[in-house]
C-alpha atoms as a PDB file:
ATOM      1  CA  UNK A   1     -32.703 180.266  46.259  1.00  0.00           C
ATOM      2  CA  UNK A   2     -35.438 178.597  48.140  1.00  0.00           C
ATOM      3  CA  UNK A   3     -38.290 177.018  45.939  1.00  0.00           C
ATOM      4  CA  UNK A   4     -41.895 178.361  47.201  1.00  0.00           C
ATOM      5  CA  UNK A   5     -45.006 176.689  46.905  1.00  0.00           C
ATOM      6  CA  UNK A   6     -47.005 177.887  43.592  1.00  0.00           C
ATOM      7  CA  UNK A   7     -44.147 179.465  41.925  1.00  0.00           C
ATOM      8  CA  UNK A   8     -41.964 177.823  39.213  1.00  0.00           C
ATOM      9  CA  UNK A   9     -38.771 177.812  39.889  1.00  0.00           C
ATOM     10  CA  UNK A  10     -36.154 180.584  37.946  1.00  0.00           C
ATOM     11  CA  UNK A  11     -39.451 182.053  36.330  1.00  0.00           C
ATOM     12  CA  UNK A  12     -40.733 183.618  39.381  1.00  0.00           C
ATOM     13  CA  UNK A  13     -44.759 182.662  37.257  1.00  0.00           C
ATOM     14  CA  UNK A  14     -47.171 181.336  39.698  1.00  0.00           C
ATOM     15  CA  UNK A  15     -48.627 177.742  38.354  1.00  0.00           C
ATOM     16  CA  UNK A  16     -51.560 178.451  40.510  1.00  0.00           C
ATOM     17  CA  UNK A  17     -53.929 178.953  37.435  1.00  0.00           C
ATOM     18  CA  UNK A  18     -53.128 175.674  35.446  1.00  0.00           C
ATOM     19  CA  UNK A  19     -56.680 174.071  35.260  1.00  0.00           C
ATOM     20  CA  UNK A  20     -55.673 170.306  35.043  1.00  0.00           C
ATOM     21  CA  UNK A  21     -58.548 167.290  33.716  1.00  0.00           C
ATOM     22  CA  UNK A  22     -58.794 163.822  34.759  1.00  0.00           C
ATOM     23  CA  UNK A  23     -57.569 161.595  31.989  1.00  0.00           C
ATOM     24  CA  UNK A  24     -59.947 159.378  29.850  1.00  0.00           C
ATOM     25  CA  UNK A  25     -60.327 155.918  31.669  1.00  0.00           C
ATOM     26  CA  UNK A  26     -60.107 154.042  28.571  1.00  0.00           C
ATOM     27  CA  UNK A  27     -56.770 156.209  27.256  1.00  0.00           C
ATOM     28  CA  UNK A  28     -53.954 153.592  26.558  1.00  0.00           C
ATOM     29  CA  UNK A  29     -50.998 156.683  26.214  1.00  0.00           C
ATOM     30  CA  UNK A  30     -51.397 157.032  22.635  1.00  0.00           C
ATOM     31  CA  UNK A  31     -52.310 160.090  21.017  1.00  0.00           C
ATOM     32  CA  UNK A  32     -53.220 159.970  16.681  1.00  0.00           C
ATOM     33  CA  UNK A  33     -50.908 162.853  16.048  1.00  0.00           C
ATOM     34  CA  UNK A  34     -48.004 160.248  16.783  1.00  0.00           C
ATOM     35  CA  UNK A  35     -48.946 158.057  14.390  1.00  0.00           C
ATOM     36  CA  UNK A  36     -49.275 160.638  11.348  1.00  0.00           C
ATOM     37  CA  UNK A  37     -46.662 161.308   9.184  1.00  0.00           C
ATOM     38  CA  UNK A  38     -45.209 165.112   8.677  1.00  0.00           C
ATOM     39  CA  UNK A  39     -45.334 166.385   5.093  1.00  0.00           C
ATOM     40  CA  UNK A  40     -42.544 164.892   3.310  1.00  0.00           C
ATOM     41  CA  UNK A  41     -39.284 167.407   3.077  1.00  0.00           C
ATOM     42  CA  UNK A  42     -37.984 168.163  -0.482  1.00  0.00           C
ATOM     43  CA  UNK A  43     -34.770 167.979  -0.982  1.00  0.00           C
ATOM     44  CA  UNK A  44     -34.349 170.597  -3.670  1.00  0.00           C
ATOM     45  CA  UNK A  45     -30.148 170.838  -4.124  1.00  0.00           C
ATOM     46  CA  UNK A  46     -30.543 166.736  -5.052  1.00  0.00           C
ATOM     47  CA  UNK A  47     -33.164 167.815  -7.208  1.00  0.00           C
ATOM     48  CA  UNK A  48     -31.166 170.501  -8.718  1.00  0.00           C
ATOM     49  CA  UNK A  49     -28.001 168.210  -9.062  1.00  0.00           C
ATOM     50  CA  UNK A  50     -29.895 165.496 -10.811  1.00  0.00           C
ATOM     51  CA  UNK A  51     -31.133 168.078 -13.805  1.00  0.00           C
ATOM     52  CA  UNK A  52     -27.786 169.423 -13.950  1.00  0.00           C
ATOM     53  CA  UNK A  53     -26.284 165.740 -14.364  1.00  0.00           C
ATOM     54  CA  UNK A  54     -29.009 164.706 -17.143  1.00  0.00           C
ATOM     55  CA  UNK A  55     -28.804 167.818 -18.794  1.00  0.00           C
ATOM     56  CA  UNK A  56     -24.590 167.302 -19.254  1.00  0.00           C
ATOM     57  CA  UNK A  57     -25.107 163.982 -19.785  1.00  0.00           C
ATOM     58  CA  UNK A  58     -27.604 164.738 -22.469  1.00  0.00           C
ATOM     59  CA  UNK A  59     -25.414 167.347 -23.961  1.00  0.00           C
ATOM     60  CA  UNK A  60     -22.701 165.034 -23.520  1.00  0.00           C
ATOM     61  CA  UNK A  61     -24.164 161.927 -25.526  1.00  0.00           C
ATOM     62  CA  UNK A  62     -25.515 164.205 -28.241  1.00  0.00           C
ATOM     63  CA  UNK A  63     -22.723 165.539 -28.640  1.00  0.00           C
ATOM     64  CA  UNK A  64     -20.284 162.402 -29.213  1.00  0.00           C
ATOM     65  CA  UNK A  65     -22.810 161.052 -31.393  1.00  0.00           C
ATOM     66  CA  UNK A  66     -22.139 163.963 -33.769  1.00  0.00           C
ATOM     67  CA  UNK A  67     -18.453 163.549 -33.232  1.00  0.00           C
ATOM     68  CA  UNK A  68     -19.077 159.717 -33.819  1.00  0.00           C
ATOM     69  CA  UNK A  69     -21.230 160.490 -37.331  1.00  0.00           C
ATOM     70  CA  UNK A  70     -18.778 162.520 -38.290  1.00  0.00           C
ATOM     71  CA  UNK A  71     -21.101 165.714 -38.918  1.00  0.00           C
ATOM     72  CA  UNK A  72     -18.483 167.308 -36.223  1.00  0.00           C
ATOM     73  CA  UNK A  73     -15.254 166.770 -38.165  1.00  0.00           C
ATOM     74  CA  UNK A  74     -12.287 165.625 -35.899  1.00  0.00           C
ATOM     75  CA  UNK A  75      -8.736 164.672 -36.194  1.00  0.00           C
ATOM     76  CA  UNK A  76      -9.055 161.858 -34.066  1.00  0.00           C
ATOM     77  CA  UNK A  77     -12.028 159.947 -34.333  1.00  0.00           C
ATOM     78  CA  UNK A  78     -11.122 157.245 -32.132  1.00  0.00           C
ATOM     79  CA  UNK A  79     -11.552 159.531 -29.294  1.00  0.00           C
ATOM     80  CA  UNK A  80     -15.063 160.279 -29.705  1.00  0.00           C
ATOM     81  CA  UNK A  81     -16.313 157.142 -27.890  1.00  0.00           C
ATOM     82  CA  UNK A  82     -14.994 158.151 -24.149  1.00  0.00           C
ATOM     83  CA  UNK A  83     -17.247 161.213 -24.798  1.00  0.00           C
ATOM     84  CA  UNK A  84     -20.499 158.954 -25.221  1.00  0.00           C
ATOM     85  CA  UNK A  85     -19.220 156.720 -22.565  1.00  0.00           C
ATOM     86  CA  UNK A  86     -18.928 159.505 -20.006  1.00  0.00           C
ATOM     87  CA  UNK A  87     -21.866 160.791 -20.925  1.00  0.00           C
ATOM     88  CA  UNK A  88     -23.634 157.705 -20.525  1.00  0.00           C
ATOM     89  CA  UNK A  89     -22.276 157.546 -17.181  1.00  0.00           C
ATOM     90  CA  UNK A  90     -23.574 160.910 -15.823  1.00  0.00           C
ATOM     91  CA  UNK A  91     -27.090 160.821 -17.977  1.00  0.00           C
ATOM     92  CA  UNK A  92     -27.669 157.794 -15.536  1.00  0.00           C
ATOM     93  CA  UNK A  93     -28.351 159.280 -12.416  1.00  0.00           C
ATOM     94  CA  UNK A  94     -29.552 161.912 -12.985  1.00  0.00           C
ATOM     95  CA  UNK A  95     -32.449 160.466 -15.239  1.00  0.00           C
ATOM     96  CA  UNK A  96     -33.311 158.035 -12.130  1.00  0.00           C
ATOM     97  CA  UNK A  97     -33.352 160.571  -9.796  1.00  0.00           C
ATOM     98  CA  UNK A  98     -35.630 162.710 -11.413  1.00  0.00           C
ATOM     99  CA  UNK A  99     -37.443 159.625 -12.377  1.00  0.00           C
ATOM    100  CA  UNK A 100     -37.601 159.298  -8.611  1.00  0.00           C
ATOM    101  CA  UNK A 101     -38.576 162.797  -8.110  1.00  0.00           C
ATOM    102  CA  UNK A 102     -41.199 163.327 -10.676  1.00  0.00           C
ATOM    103  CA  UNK A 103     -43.167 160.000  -9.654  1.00  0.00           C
ATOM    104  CA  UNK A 104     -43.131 161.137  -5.729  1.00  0.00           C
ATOM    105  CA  UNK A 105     -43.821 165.022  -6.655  1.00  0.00           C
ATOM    106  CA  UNK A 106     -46.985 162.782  -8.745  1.00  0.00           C
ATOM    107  CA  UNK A 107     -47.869 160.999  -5.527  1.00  0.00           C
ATOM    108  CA  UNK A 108     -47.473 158.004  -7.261  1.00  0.00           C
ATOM    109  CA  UNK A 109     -47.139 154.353  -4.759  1.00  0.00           C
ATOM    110  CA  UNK A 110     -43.787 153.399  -3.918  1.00  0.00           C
ATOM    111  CA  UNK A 111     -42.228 156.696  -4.475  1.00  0.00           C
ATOM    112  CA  UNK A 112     -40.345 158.990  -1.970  1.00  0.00           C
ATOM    113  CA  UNK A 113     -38.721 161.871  -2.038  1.00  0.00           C
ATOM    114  CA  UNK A 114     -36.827 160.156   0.957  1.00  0.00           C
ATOM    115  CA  UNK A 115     -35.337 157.431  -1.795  1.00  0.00           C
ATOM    116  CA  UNK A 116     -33.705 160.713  -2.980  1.00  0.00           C
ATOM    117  CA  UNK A 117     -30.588 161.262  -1.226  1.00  0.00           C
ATOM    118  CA  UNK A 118     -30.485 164.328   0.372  1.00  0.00           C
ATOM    119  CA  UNK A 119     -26.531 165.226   0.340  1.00  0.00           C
ATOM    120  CA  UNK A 120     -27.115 166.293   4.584  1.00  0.00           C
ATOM    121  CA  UNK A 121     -29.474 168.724   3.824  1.00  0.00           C
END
């Protein structure tokens, strides 16, 4: 296919009508728009995840410290203290990163929701 003069190629549109300006003399090739930032994405399954962690963990601490009182009777009490431990160990997270979220939801400085990981959302 032979290209014609005034039509763009595979479209068959004439570019005749394109009204085209001279370009500022003082214009350096920067535009502002490249220099804003785009509205921050939320990553709302980390979100999600890190209430479901703190709210296990929670249950999970409360929990062994009833076992650990002894208001929960048990036959082994020596195995209460692996529940606290592992609930310990998922309260963690998840209280920091909704910590993390609820201080950059807040617009508070220093906070991100990009210093949430966002699991390849």
């Amino acid at each position: 296919m032979k290209a014609t003069r005034g039509v763009l190629l595979g479209t068959g549109v004439s570019n005749n009508k394109v009204k085209y300006s001279r370009l500022a003399a003082d214009d350096d090739g920067y535009i502002d728009l490249q220099f804003k930032r785009s509205p921050p994405k939320v990553p709302y399954r980390a979100i999600a995840l890190a209430i479901f962690l703190f709210l296990v963990g929670s249950l999970l601490i409360i929990f062994g410290a009833l076992l650990q009182a002894d208001i929960v009777k048990v036959e082994h009490p020596g195995r209460t203290i692996p529940v606290i431990i592992i609930g310990i160990l998922v309260f963690l997270p998840g209280f920091y990163h909704l910590r993390i979220a609820y201080y950059a939801a807040k617009g508070y400085r220093g906070y991100s929701y990009d210093d949430i990981p966002d699991f390849g959302d």
